[in-house]
C-alpha atoms as a PDB file:
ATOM      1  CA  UNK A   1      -5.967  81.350  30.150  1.00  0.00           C
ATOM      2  CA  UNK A   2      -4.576  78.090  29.224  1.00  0.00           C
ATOM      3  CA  UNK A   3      -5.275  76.126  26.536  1.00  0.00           C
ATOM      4  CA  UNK A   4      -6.209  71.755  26.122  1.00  0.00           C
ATOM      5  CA  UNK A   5      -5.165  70.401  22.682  1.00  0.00           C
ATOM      6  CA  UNK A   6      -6.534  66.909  22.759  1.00  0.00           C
ATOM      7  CA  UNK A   7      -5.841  64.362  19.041  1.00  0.00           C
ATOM      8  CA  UNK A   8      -7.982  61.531  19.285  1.00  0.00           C
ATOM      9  CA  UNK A   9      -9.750  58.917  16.609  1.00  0.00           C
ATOM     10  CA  UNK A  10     -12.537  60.080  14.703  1.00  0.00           C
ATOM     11  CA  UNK A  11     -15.139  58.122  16.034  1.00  0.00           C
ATOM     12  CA  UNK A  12     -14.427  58.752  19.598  1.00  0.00           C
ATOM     13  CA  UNK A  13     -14.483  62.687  18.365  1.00  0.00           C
ATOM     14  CA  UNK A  14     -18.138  61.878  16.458  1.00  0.00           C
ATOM     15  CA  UNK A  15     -19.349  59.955  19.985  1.00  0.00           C
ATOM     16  CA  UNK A  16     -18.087  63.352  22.300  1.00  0.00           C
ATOM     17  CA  UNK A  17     -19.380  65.545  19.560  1.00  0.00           C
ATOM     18  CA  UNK A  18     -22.968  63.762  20.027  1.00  0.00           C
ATOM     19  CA  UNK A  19     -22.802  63.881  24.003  1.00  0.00           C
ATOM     20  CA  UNK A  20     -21.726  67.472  23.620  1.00  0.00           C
ATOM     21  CA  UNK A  21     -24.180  69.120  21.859  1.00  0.00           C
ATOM     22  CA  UNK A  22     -26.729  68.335  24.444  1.00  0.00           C
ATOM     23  CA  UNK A  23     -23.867  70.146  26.661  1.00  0.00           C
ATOM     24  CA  UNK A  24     -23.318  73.500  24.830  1.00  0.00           C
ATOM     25  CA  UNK A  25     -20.765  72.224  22.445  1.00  0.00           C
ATOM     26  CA  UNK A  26     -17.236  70.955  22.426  1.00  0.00           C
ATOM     27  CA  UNK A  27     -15.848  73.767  24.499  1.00  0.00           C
ATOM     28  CA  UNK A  28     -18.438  74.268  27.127  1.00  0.00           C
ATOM     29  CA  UNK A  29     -18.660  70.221  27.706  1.00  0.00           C
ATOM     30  CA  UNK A  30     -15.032  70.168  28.176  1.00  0.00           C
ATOM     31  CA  UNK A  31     -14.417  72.823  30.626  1.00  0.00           C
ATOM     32  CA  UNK A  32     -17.638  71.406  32.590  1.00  0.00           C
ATOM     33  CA  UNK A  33     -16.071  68.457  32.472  1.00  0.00           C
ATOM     34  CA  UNK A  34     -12.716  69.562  33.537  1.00  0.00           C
ATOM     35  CA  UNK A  35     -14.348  71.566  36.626  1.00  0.00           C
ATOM     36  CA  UNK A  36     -16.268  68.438  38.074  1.00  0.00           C
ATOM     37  CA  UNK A  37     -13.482  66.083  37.638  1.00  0.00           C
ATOM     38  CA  UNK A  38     -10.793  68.863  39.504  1.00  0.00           C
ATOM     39  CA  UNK A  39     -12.737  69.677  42.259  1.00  0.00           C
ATOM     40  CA  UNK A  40     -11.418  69.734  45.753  1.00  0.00           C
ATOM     41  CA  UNK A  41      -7.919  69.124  43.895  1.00  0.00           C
ATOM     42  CA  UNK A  42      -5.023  71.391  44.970  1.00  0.00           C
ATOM     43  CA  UNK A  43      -2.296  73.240  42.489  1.00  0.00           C
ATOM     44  CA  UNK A  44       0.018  71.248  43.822  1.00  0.00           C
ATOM     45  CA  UNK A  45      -0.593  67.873  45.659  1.00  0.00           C
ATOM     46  CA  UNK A  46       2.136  66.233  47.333  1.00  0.00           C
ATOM     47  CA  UNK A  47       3.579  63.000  44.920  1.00  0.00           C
ATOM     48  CA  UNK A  48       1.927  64.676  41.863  1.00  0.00           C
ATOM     49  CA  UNK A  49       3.952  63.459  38.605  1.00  0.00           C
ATOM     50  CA  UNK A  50       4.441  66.868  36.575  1.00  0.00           C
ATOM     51  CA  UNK A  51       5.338  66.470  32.712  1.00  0.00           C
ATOM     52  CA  UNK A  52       8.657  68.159  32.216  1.00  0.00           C
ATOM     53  CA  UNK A  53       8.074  72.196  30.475  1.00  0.00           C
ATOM     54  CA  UNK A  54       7.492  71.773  26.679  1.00  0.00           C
ATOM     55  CA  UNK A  55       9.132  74.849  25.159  1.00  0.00           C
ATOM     56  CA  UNK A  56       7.090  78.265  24.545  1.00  0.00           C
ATOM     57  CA  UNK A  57       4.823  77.772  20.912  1.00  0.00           C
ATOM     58  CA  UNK A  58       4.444  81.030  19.319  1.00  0.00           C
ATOM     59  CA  UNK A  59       1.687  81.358  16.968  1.00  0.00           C
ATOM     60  CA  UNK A  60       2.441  83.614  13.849  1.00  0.00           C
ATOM     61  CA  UNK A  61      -0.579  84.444  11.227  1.00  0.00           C
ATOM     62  CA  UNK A  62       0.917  85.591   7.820  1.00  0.00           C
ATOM     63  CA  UNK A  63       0.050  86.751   4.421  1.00  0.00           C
ATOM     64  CA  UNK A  64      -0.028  84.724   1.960  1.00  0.00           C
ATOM     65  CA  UNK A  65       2.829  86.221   0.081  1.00  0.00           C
ATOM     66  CA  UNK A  66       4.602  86.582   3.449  1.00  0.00           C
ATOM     67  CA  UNK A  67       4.432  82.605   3.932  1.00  0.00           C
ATOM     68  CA  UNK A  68       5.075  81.662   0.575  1.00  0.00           C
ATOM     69  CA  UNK A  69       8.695  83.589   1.625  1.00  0.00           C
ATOM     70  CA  UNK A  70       9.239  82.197   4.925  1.00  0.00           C
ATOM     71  CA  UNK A  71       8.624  78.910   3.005  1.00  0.00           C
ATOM     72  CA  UNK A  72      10.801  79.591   0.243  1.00  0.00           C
ATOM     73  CA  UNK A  73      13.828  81.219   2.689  1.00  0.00           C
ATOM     74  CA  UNK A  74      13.278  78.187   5.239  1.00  0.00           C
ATOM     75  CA  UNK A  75      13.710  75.444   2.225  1.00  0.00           C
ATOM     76  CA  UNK A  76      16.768  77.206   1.066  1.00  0.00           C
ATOM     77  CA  UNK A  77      18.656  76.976   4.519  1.00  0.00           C
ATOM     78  CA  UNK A  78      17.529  72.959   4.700  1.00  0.00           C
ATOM     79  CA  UNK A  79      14.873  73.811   7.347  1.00  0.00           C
ATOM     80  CA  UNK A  80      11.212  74.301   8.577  1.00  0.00           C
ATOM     81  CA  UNK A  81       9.526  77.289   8.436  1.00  0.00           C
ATOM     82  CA  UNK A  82       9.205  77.240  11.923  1.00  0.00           C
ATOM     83  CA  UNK A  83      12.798  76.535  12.758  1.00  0.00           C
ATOM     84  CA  UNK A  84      13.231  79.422  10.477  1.00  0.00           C
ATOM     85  CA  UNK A  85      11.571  81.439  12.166  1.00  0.00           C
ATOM     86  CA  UNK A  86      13.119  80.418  15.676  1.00  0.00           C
ATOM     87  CA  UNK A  87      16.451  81.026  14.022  1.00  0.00           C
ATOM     88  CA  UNK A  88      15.575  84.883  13.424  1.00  0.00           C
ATOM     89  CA  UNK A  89      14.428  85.291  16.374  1.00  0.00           C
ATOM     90  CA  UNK A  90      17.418  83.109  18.547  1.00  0.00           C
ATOM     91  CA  UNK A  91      20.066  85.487  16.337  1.00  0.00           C
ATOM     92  CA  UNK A  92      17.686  88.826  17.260  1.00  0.00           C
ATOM     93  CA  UNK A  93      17.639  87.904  20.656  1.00  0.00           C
ATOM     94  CA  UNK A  94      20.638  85.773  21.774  1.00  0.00           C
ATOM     95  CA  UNK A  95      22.784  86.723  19.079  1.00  0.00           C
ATOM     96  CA  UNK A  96      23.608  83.309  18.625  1.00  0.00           C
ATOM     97  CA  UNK A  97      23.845  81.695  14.452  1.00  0.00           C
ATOM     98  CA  UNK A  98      21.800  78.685  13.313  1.00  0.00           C
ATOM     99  CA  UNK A  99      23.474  76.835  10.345  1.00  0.00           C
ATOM    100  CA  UNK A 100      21.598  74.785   7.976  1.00  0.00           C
ATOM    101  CA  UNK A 101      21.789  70.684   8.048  1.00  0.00           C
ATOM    102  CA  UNK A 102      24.840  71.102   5.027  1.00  0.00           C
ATOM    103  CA  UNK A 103      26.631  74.063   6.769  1.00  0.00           C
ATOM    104  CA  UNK A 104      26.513  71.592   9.842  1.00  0.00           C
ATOM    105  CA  UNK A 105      28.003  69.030   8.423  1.00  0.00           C
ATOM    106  CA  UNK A 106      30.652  71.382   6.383  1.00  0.00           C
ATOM    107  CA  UNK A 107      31.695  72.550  10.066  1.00  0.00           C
ATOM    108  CA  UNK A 108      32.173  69.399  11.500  1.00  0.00           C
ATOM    109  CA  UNK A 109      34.049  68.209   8.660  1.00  0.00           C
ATOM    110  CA  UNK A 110      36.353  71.287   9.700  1.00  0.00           C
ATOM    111  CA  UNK A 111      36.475  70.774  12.822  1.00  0.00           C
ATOM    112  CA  UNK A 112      37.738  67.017  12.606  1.00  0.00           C
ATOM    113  CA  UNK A 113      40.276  68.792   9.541  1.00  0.00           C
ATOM    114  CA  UNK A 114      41.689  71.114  12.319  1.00  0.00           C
ATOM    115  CA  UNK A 115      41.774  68.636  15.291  1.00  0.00           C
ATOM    116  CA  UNK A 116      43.770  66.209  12.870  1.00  0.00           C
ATOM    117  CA  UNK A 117      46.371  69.039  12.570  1.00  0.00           C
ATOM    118  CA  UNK A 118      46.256  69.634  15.881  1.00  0.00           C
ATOM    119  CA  UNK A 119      47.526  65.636  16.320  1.00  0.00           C
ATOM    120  CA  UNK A 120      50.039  66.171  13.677  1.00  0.00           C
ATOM    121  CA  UNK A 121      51.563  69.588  15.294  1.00  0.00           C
ATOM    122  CA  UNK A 122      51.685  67.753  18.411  1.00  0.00           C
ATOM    123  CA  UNK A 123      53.613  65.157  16.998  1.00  0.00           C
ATOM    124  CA  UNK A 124      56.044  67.360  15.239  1.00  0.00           C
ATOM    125  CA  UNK A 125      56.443  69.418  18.801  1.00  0.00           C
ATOM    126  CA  UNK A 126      57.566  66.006  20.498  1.00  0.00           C
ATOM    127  CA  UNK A 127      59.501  64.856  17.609  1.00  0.00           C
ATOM    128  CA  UNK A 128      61.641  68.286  17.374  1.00  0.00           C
ATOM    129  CA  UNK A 129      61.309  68.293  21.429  1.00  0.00           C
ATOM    130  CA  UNK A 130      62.966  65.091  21.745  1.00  0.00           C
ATOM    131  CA  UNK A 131      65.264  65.095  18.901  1.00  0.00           C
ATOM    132  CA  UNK A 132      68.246  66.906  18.303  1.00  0.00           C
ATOM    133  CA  UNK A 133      68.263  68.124  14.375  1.00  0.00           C
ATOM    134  CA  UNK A 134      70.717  70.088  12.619  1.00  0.00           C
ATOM    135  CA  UNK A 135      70.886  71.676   9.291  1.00  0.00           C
ATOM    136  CA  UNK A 136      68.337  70.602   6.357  1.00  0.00           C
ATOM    137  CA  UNK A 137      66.327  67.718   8.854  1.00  0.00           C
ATOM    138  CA  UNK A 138      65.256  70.943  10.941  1.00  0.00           C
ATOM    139  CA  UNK A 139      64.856  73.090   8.327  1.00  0.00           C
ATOM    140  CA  UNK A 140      62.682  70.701   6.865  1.00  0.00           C
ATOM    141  CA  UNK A 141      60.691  69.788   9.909  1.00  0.00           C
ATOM    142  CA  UNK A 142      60.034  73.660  10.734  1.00  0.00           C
ATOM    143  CA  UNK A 143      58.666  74.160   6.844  1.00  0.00           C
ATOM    144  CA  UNK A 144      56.278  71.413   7.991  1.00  0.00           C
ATOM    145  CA  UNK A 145      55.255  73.228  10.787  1.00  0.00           C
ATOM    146  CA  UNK A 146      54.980  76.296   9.025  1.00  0.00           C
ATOM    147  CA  UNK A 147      52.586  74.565   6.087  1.00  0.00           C
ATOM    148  CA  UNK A 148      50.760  73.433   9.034  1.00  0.00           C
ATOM    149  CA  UNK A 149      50.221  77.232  10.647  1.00  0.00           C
ATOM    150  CA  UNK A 150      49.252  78.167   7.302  1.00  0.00           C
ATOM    151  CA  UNK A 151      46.757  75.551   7.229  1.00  0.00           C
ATOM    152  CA  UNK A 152      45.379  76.102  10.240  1.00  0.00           C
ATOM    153  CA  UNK A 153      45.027  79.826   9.517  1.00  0.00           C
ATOM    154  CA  UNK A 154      43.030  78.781   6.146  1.00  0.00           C
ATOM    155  CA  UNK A 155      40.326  77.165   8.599  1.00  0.00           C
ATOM    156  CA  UNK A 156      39.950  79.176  11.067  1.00  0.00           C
ATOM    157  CA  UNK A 157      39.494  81.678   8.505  1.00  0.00           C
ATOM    158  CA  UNK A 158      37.057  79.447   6.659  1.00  0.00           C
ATOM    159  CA  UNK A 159      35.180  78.990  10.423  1.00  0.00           C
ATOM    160  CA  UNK A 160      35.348  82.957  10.937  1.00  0.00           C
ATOM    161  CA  UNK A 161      33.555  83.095   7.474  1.00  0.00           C
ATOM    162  CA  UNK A 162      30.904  81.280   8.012  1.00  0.00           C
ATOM    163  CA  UNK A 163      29.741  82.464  10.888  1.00  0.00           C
ATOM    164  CA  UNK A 164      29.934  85.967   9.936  1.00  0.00           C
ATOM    165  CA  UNK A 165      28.289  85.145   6.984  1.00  0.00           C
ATOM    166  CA  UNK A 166      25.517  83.203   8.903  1.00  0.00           C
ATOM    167  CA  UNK A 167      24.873  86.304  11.486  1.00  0.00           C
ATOM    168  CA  UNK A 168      24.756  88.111   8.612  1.00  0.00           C
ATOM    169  CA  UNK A 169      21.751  86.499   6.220  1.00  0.00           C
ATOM    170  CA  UNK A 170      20.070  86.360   9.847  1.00  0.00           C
ATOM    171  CA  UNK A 171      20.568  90.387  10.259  1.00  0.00           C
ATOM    172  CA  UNK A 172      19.934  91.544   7.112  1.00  0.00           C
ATOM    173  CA  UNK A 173      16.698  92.440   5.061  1.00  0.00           C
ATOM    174  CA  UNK A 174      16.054  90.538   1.781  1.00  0.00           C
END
């Protein structure tokens, strides 16, 4: 059975409210309403405009202690309870990590770190590509290259980290 949520201003509400009680109530006036104004209407008439699908709302009823938690574990991560909540259940079922608004901006920040070493490998690939170094200049040059593969590793294994670290606070208990 589907469900009408409806906000609007108070008085309007007080001036339906007064209409509907000589109708059953709120409820009752509504779907009466609802039947005499869809009648002879089809599912599906041609030209209809169709709002796009809102996403599914789940509706959760807790403890108190329990929400006092889901509030407390949602503010540490930097989110809503309910984005929280869609996170544990995204990782459960999709397997997929959600990172809080700081770990999002720590991974960009590494991603831009490892695509500006990507430039600067590139550039010492042409350079040694192009050039023709003996002795200390290639030494030198392949050093560079070898900081550079150590840096990368560092990052990747920084990336690696945190999202093994983020599948696992969304797999394990507290």
């Amino acid at each position: 059975m589907a469900n009408f949520n409806v906000r609007v201003p108070d008085d309007l509400a007080a001036r339906f409210d007064a209409w509907a009680g000589a109708h059953g109530g709120r409820s009752p006036a509504l779907r009466h309403l609802i039947e005499r104004t869809s009648r002879g209407a089809t599912a599906a008439q041609p030209g209809a405009v169709r709002l796009g699908r809102r996403p599914v709302k789940l509706t959760v009823r807790l403890a108190a202690s329990d929400a006092h938690g889901l509030g407390a574990a949602a503010a540490d991560m930097g989110l809503t309870p309910n984005a929280w909540a869609a996170a544990l259940i995204r990782r459960r079922l999709a397997g997929r990590p959600t990172f809080s608004p700081a770990e999002t901006l720590a991974l960009a920040a590494m991603q831009a770190e490892l695509r500006r070493i990507g430039v600067n490998a590139n550039q010492i690939a042409r350079a040694l590509n192009t050039a023709v170094l003996e002795g200390k200049v290639l030494e030198l040059e392949l050093a560079y290259l070898d900081d550079l593969r150590a840096e990368v590793r560092g990052h990747m294994l920084a990336l690696r980290e945190a999202f093994e670290g983020n599948l696992a606070y969304w797999d394990a208990g507290p």
